[in-house]
N, C-alpha and C. Protein backbone atom coordinates (compact mmCIF):
# COMPACT_ATOMS: atom_id res chain seq x y z
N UNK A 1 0.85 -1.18 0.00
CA UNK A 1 0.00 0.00 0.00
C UNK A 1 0.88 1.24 0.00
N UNK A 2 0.74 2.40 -1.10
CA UNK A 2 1.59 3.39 -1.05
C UNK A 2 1.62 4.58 0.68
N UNK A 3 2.51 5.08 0.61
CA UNK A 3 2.50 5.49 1.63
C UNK A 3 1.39 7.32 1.49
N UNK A 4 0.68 7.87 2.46
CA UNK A 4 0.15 8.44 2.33
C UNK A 4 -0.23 9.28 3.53
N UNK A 5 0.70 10.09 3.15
CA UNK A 5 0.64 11.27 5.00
C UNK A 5 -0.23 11.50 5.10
N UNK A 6 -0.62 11.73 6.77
CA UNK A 6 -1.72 12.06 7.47
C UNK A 6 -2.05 13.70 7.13
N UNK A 7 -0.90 14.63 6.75
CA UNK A 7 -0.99 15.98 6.62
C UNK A 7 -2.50 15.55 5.28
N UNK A 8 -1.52 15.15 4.27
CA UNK A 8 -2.28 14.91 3.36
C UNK A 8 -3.93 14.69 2.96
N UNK A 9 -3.74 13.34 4.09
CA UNK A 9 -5.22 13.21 3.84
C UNK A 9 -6.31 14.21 4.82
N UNK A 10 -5.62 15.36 5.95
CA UNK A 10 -5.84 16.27 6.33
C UNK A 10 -5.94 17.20 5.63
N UNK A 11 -5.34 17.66 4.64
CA UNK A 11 -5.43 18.98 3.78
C UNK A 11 -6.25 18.49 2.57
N UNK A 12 -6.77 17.31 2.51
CA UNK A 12 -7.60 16.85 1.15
C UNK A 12 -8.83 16.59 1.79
N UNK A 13 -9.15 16.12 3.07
CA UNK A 13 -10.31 16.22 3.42
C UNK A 13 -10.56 17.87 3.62
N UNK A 14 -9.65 19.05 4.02
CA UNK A 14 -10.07 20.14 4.36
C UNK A 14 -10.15 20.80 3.22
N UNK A 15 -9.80 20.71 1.91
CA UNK A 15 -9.85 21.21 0.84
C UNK A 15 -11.51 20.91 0.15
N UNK A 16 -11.54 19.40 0.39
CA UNK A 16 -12.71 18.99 -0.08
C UNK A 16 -14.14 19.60 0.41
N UNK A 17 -13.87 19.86 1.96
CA UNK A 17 -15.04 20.66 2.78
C UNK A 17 -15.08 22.00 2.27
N UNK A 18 -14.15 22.41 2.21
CA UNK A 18 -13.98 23.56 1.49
C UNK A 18 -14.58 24.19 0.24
N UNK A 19 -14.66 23.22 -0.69
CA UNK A 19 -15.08 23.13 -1.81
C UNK A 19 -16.57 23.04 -2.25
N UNK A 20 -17.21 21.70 -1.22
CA UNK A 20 -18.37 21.37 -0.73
C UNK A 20 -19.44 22.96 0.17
N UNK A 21 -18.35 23.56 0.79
CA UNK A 21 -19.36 24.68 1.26
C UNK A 21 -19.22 26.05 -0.01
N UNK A 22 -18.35 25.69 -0.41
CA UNK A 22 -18.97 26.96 -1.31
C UNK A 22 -18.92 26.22 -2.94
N UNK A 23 -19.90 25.31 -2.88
CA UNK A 23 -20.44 24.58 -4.25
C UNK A 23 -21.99 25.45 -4.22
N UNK A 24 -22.16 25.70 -3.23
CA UNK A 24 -23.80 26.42 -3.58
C UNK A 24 -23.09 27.96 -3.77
N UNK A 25 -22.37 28.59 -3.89
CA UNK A 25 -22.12 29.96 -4.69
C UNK A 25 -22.42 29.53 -5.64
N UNK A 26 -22.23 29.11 -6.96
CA UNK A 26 -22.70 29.28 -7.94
C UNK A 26 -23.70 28.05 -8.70
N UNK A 27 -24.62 28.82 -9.86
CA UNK A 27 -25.50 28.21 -9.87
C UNK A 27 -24.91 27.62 -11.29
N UNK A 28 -23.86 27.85 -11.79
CA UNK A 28 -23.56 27.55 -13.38
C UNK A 28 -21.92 26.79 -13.27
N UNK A 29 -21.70 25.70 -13.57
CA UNK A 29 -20.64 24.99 -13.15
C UNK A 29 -20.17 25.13 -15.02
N UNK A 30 -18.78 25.48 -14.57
CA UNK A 30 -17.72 25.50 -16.08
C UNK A 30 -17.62 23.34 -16.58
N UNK A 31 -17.40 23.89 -18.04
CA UNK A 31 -17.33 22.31 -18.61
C UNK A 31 -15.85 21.78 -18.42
N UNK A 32 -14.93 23.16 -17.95
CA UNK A 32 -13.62 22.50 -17.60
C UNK A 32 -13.34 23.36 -16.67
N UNK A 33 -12.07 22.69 -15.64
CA UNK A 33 -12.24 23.47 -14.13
C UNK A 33 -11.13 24.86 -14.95
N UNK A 34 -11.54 25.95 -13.83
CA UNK A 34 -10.62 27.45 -14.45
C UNK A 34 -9.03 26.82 -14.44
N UNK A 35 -8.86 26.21 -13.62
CA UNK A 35 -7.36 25.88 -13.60
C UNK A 35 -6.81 24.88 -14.14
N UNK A 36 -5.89 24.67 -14.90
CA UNK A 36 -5.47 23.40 -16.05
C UNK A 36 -5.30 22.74 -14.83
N UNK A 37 -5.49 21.06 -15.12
CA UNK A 37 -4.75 19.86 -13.66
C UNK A 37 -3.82 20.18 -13.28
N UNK A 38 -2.37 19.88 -14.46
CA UNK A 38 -1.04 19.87 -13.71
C UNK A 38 -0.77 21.44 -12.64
N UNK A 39 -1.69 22.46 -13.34
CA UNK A 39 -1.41 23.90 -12.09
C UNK A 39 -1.95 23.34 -10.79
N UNK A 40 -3.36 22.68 -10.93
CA UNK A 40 -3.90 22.70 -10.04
C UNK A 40 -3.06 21.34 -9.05
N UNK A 41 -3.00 20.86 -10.06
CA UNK A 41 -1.88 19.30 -9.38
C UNK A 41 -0.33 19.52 -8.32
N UNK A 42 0.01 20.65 -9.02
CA UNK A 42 1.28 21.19 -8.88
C UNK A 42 1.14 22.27 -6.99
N UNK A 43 0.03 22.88 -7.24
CA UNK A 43 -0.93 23.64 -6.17
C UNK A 43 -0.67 22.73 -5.01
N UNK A 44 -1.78 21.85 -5.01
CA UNK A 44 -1.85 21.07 -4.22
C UNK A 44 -0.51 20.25 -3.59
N UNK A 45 0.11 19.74 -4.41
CA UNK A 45 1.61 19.08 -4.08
C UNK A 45 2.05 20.16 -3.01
N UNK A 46 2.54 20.85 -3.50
CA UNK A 46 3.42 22.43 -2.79
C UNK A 46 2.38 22.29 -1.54
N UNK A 47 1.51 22.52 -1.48
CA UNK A 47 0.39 22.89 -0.48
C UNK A 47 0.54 21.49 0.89
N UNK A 48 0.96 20.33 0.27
CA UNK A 48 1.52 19.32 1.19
C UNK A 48 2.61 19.52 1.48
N UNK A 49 3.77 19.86 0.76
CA UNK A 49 4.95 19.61 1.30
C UNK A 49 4.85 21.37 2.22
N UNK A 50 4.40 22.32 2.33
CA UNK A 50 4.32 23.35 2.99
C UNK A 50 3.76 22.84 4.17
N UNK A 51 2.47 22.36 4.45
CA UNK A 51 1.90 21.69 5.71
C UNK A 51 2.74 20.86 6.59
N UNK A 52 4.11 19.69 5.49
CA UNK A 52 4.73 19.20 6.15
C UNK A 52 5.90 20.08 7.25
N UNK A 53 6.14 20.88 6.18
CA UNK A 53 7.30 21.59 6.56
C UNK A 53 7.07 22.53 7.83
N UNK A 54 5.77 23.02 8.23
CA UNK A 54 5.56 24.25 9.15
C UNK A 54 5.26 23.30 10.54
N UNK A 55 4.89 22.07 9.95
CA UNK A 55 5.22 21.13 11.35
C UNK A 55 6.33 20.38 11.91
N UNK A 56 7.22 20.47 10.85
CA UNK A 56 8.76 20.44 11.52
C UNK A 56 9.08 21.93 11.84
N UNK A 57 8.82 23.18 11.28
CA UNK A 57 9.75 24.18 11.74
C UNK A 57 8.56 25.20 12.03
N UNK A 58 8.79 25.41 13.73
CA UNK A 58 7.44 26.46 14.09
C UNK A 58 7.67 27.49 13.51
N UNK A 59 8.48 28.12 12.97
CA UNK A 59 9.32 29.58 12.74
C UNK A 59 8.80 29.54 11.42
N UNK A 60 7.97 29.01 10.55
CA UNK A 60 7.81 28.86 9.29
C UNK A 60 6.41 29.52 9.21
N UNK A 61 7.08 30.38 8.00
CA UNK A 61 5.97 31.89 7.71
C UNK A 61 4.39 31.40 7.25
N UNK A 62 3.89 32.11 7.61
CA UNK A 62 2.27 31.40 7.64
C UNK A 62 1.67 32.39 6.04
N UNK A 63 2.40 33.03 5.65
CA UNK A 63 2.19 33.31 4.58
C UNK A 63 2.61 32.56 3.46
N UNK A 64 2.82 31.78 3.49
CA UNK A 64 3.69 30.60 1.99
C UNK A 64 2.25 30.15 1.61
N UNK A 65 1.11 30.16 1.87
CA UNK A 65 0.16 29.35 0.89
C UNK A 65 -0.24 30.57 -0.38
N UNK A 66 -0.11 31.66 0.10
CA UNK A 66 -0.04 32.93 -1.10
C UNK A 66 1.40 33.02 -1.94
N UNK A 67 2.09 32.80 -1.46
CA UNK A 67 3.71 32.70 -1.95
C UNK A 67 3.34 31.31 -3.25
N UNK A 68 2.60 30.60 -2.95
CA UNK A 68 2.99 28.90 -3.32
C UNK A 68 1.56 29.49 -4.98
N UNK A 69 0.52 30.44 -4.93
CA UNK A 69 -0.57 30.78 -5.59
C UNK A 69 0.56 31.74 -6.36
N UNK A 70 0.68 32.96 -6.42
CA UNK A 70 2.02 33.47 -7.03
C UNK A 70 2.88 32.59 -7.88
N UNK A 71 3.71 31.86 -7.28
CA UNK A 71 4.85 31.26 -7.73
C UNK A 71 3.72 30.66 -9.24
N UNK A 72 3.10 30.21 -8.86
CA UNK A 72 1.94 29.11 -10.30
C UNK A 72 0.94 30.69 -10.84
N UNK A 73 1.09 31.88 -10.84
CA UNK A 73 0.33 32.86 -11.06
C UNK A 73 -1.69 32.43 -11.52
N UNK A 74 -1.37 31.63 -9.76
CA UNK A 74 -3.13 31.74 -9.42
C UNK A 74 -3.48 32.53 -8.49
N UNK A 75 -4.50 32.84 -8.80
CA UNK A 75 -5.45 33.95 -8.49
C UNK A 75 -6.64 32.89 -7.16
N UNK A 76 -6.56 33.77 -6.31
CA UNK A 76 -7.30 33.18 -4.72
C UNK A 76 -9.11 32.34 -5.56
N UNK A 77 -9.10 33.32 -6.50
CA UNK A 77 -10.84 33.14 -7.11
C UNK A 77 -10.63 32.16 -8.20
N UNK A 78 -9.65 32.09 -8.59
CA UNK A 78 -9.79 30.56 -9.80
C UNK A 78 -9.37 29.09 -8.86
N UNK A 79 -8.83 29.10 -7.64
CA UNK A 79 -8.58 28.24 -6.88
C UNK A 79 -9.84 27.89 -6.22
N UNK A 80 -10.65 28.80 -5.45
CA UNK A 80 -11.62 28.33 -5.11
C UNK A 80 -13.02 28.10 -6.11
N UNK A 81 -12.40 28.45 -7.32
CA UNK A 81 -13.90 28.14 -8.55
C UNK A 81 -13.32 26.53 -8.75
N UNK A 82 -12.16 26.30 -9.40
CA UNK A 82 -11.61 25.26 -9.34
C UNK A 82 -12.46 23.79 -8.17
N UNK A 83 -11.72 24.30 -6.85
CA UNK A 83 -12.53 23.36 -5.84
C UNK A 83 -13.93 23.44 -5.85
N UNK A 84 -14.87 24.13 -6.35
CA UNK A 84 -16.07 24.03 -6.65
C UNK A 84 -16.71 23.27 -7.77
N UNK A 85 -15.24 22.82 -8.71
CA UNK A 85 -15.86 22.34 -9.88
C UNK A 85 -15.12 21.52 -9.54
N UNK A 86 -14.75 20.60 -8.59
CA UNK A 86 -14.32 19.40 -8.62
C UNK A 86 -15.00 18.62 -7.45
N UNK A 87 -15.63 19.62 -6.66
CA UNK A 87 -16.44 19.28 -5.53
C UNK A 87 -17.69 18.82 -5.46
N UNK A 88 -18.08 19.31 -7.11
CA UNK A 88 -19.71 18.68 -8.00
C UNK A 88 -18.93 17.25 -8.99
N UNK A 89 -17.62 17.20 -9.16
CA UNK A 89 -17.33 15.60 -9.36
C UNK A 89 -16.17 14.78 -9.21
N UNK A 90 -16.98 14.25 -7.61
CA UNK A 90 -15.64 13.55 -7.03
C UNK A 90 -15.04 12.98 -7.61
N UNK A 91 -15.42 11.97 -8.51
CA UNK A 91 -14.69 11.01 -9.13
C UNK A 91 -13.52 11.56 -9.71
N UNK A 92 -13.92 12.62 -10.38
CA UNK A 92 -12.71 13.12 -11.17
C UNK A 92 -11.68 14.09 -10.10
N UNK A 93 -12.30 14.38 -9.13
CA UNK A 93 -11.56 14.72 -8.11
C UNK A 93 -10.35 13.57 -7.61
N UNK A 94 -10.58 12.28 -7.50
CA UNK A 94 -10.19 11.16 -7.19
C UNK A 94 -9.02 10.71 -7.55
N UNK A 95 -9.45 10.96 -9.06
CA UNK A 95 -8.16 10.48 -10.31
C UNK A 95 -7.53 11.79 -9.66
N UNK A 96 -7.49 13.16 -10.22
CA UNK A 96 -6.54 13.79 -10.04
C UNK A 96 -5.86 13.80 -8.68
N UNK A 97 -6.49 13.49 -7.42
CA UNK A 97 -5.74 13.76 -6.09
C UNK A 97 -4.79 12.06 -6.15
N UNK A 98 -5.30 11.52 -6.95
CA UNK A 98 -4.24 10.32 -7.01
C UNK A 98 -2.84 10.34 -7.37
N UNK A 99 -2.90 11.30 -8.39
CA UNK A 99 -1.73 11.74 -8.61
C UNK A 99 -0.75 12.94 -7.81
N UNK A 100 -1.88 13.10 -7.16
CA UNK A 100 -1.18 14.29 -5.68
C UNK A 100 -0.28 13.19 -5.02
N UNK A 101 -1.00 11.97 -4.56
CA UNK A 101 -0.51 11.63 -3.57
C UNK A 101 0.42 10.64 -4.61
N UNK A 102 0.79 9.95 -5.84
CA UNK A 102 1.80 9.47 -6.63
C UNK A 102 2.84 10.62 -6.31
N UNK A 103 2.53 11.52 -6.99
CA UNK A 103 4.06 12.79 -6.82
C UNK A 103 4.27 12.92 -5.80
N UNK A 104 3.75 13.07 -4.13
CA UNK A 104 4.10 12.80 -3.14
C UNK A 104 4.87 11.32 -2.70
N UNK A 105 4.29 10.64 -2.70
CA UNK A 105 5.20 9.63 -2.63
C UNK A 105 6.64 9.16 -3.13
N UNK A 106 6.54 9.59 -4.85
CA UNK A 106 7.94 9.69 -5.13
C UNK A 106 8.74 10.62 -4.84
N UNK A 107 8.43 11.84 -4.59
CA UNK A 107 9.08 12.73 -3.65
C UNK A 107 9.59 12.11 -2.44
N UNK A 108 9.22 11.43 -1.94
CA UNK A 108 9.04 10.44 -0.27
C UNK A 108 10.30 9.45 -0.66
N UNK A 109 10.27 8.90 -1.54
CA UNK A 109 10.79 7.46 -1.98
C UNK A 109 12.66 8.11 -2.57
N UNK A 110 12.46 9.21 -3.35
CA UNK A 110 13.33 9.79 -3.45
C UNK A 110 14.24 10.39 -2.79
N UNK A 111 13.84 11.06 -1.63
CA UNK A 111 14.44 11.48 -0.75
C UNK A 111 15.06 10.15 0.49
N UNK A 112 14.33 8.96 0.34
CA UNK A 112 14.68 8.36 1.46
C UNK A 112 15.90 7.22 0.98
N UNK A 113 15.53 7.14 -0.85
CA UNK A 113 17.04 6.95 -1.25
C UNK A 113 18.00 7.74 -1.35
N UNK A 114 18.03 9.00 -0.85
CA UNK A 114 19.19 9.65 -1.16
C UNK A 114 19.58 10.18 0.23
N UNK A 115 19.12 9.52 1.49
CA UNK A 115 19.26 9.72 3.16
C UNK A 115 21.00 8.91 2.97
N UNK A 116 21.82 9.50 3.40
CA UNK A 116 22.76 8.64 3.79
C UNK A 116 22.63 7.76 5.07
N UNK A 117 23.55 6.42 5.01
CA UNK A 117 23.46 5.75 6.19
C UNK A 117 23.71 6.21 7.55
N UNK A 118 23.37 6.05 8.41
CA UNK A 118 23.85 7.43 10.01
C UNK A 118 23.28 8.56 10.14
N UNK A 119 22.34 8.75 8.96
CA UNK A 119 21.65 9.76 9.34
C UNK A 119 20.40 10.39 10.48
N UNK A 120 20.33 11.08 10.99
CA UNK A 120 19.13 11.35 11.66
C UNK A 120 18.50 11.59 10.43
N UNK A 121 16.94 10.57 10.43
CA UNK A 121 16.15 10.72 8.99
C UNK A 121 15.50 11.84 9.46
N UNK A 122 15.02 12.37 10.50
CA UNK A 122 14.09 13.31 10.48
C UNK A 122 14.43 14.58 10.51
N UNK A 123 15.91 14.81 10.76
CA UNK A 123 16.56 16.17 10.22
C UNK A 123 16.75 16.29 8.91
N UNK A 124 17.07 15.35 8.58
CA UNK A 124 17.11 14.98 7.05
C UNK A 124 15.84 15.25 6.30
N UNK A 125 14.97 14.91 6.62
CA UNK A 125 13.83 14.99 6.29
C UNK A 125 13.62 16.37 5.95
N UNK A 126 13.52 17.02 7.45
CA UNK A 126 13.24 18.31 7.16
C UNK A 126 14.04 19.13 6.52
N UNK A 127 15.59 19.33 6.32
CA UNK A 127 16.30 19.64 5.66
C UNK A 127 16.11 19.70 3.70
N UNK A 128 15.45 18.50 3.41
CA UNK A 128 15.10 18.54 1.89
C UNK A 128 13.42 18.95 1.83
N UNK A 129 13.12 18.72 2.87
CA UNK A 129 11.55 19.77 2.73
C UNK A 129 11.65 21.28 2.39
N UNK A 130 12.59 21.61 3.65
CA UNK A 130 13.02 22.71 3.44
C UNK A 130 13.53 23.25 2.08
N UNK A 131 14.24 22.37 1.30
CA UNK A 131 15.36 22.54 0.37
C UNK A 131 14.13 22.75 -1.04
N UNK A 132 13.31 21.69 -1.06
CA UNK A 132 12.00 21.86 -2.33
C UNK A 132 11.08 23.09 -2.04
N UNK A 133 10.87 24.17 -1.24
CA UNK A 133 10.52 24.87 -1.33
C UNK A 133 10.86 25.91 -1.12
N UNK A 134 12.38 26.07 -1.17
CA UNK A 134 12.91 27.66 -1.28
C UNK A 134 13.27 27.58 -2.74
């Protein structure tokens, strides 16, 4: 069974509620979501490894989820139209968060082949968390 952080399935259930309460804003759902997948794919990824990271390091700026919208030049209102049009179809919600948690994992798998032996893994850890998002 692939491995699958708890942040994760925390920030995908809170995304999903998210989405679910403001599915009744609008009464006209787009035939494709405002945001291409891989942005929105790419979003989300960043958006895990940031969650991971601010729970290894308290000192970690609570502004990076606007930093992480910037960096992909999204806009706060195509992110949440986005989760509204994926929140009217899970399924396809499903497939794409599958691949959230694939690119997470090989991120995971990658890093834990490249831990040297003697290492403290969890400095380590946080050290290349750190390192993928500056």
């Amino acid at each position: 069974m692939p491995f699958v952080p708890r942040s994760a399935l925390a920030v995908a259930a809170g995304l999903a509620l998210s989405a679910l309460s403001l599915a009744g804003c609008s009464a006209v759902s787009p035939e494709r979501p405002p945001l291409p997948d891989s942005t929105f794919t790419r979003v989300l990824v960043e958006t895990h490894l940031m969650t991971a990271r601010s729970r290894l390091d308290t000192a970690f700026p609570t502004s990076l989820p606007d930093s992480i919208l910037q960096r992909h030049d999204v806009q706060r209102e195509d992110l949440d139209a986005t989760l509204r049009y994926y929140s009217e179809r899970p399924s396809a919600f499903s497939s794409l968060y599958n691949g959230v948690i694939d690119t997470l994992n090989a991120i995971q798998q990658d890093r834990s082949r490249s831990i040297s032996p003697g290492t403290d893994r969890s400095e380590e850890a946080a050290r290349r968390t750190r390192e993928s998002l500056d």
